[in-house]
N, C-alpha and C. Protein backbone atom coordinates (compact mmCIF):
# COMPACT_ATOMS: atom_id res chain seq x y z
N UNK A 1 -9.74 6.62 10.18
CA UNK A 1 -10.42 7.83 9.76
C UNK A 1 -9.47 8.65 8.89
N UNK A 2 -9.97 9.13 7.81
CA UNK A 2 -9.40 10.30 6.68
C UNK A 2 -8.96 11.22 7.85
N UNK A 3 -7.52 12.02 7.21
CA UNK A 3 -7.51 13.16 7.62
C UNK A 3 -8.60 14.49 7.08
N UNK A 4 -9.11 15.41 7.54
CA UNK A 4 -9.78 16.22 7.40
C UNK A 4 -9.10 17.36 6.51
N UNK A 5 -7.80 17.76 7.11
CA UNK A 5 -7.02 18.88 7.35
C UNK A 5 -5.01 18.20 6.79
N UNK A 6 -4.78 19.30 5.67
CA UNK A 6 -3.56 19.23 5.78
C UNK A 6 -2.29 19.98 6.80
N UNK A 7 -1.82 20.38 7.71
CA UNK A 7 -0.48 21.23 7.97
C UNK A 7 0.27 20.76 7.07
N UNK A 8 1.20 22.62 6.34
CA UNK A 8 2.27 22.76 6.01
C UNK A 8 3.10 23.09 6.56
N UNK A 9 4.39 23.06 7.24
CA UNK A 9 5.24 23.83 6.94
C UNK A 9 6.47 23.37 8.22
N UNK A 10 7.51 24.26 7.66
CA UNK A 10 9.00 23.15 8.06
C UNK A 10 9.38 23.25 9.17
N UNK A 11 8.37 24.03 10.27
CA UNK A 11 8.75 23.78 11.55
C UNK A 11 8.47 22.57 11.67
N UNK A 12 8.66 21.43 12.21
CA UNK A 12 8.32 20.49 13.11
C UNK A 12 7.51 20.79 14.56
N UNK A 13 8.31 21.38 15.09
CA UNK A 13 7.84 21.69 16.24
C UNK A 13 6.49 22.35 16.42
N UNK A 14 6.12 23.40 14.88
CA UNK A 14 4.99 24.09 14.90
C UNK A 14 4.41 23.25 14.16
N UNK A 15 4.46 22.47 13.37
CA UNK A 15 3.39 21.25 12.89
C UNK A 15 2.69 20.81 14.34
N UNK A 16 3.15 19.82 14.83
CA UNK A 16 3.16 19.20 15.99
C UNK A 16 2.12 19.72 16.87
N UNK A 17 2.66 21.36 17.44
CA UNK A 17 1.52 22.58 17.86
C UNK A 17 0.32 22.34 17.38
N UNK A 18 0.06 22.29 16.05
CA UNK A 18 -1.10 22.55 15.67
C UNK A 18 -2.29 21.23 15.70
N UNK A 19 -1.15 20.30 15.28
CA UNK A 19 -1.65 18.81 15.34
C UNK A 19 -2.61 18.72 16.48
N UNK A 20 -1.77 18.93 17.67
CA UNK A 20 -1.79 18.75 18.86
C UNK A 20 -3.64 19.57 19.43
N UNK A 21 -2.95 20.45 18.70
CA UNK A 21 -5.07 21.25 19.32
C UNK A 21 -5.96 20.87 18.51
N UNK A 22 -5.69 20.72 17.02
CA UNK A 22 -7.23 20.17 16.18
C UNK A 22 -7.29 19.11 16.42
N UNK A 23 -6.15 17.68 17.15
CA UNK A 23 -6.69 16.80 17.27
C UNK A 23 -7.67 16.54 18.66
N UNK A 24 -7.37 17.47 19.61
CA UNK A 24 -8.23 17.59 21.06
C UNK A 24 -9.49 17.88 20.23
N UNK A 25 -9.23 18.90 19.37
CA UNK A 25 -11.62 18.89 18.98
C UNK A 25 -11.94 17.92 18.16
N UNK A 26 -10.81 16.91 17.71
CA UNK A 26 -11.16 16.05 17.03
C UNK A 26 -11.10 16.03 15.66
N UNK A 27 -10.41 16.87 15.25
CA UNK A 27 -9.99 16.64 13.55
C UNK A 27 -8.75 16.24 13.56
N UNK A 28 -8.48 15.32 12.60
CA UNK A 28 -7.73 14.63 12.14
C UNK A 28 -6.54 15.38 10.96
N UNK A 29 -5.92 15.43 10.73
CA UNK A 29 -4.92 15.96 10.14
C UNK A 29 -3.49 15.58 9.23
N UNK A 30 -3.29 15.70 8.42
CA UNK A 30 -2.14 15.19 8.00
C UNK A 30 -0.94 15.97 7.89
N UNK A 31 0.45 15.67 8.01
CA UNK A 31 1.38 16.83 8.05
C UNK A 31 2.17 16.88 6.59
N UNK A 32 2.84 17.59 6.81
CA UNK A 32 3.95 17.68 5.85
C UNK A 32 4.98 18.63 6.04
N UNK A 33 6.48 18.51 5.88
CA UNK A 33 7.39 19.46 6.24
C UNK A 33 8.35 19.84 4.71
N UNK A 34 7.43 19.45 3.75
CA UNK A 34 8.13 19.96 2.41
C UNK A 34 6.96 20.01 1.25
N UNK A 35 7.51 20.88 0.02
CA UNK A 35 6.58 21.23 -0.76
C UNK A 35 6.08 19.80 -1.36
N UNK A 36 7.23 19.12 -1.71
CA UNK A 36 7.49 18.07 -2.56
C UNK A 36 6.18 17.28 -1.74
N UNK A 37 6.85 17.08 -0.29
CA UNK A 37 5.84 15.92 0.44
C UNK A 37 3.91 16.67 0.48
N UNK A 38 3.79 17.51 0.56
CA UNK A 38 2.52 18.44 0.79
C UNK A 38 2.27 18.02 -0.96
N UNK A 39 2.68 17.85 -1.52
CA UNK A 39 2.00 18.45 -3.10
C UNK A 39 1.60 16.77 -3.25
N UNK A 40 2.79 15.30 -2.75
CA UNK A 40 2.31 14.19 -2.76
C UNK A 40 0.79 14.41 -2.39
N UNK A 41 0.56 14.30 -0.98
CA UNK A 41 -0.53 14.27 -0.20
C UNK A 41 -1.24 15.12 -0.56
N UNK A 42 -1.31 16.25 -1.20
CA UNK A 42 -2.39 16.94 -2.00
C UNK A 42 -3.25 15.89 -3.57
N UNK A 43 -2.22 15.41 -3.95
CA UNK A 43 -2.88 14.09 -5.03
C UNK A 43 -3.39 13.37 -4.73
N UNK A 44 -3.50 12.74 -3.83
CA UNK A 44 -3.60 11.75 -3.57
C UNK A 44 -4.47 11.58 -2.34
N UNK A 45 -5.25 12.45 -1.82
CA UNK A 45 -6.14 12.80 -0.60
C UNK A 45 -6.87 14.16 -0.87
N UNK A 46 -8.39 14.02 -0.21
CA UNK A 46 -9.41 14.96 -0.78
C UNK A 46 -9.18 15.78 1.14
N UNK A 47 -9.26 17.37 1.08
CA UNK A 47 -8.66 17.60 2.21
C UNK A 47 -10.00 19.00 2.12
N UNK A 48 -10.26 19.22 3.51
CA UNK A 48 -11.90 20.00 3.74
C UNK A 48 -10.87 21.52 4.20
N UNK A 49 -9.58 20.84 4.45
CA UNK A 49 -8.99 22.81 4.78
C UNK A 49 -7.41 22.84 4.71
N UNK A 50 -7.17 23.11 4.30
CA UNK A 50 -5.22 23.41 4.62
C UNK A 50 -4.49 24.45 5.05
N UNK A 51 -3.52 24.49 5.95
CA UNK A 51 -3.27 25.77 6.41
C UNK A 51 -1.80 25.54 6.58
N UNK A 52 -1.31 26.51 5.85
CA UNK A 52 0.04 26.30 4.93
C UNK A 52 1.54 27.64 5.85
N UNK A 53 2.48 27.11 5.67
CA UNK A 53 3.40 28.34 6.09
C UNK A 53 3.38 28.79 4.90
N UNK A 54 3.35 30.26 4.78
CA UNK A 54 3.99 31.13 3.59
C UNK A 54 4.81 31.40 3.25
N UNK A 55 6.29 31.04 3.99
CA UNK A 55 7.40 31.56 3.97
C UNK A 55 7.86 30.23 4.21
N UNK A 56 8.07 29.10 3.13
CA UNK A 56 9.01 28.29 2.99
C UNK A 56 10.12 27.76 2.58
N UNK A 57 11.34 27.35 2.99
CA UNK A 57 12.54 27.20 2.36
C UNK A 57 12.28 26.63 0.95
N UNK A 58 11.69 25.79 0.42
CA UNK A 58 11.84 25.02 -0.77
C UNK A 58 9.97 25.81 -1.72
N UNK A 59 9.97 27.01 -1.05
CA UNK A 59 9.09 27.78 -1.96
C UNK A 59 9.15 29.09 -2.11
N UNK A 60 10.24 29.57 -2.36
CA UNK A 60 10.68 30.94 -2.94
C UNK A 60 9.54 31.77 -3.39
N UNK A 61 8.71 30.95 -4.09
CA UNK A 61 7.73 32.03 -4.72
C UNK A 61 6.51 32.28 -4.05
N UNK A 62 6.22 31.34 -2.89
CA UNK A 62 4.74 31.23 -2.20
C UNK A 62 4.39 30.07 -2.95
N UNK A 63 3.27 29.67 -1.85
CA UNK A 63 3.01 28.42 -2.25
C UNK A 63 1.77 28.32 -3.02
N UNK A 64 1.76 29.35 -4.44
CA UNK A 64 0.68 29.39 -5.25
C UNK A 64 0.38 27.86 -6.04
N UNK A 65 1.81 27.27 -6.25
CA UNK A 65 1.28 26.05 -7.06
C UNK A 65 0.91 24.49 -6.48
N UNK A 66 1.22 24.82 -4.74
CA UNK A 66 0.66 24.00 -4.07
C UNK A 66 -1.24 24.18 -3.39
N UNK A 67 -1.29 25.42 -3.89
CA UNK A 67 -2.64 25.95 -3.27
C UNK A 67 -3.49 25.75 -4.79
N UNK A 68 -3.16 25.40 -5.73
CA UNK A 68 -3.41 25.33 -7.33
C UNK A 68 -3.82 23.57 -6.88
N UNK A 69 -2.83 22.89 -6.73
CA UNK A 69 -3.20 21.07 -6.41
C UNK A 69 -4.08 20.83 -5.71
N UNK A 70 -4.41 21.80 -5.09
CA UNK A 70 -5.03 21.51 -3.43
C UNK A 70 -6.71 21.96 -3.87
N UNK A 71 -6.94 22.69 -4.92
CA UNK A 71 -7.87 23.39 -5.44
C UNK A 71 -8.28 22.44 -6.59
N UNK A 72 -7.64 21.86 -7.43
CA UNK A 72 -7.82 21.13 -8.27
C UNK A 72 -8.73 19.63 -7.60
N UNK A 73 -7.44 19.06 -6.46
CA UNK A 73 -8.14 17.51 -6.00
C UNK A 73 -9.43 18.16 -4.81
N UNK A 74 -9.50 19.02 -4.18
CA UNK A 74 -10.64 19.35 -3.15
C UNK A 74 -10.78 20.64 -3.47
N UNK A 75 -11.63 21.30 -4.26
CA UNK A 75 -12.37 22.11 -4.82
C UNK A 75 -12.87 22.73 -3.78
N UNK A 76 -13.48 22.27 -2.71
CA UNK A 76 -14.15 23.04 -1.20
C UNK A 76 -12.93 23.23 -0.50
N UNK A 77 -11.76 22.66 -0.53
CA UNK A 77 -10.90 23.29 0.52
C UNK A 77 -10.58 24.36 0.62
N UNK A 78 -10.43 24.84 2.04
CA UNK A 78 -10.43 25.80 2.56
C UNK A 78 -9.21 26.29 3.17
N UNK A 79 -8.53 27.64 2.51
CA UNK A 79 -6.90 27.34 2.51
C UNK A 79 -6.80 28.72 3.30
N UNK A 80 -5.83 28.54 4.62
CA UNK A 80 -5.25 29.09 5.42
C UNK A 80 -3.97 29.40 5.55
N UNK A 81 -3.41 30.60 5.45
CA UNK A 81 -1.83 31.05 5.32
C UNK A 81 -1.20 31.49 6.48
N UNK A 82 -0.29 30.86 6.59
CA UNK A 82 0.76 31.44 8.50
C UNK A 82 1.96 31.74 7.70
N UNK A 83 2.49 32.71 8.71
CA UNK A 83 3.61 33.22 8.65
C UNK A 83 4.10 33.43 9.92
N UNK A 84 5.67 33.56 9.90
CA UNK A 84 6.24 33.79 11.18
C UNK A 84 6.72 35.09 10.97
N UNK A 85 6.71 35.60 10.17
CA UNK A 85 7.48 36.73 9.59
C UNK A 85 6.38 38.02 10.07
């Protein structure tokens, strides 16, 4: 089965978290713990929601040009922003 859903962001531990409950209702998910790896898997997979950290080491500026890829290959996705901050 396709993942549904991307996670961003460089916790591990809080990837994992999240994994962990959308996969109990049954969505499927893909991770990523870098811009580089998230922007792969944004090309290359059509994704129904993403929910991104905002405050990432290797994205100084926000992650406008990963939410730009993500908009381009899945046009309906549906983009969600966390912060720890």
């Amino acid at each position: 089965m396709a993942a549904s859903g991307l996670l961003v962001d460089d916790s591990r531990p809080q990837l994992m978290a999240f994994s962990k409950v959308l996969r109990f209702w049954g969505i499927e998910t893909d991770l990523a713990t870098t811009n580089e790896e998230a922007e792969s898997r944004a090309e290359n997979q059509h994704y129904r929601f993403a929910l991104l950290d905002y405050a990432m080491p290797d994205l100084p500026s926000g992650p406008r040009g990963l939410i730009h890829k993500l908009r381009a290959k899945s046009p309906g996705c549906k983009i969600f922003l966390l912060t720890a901050y």
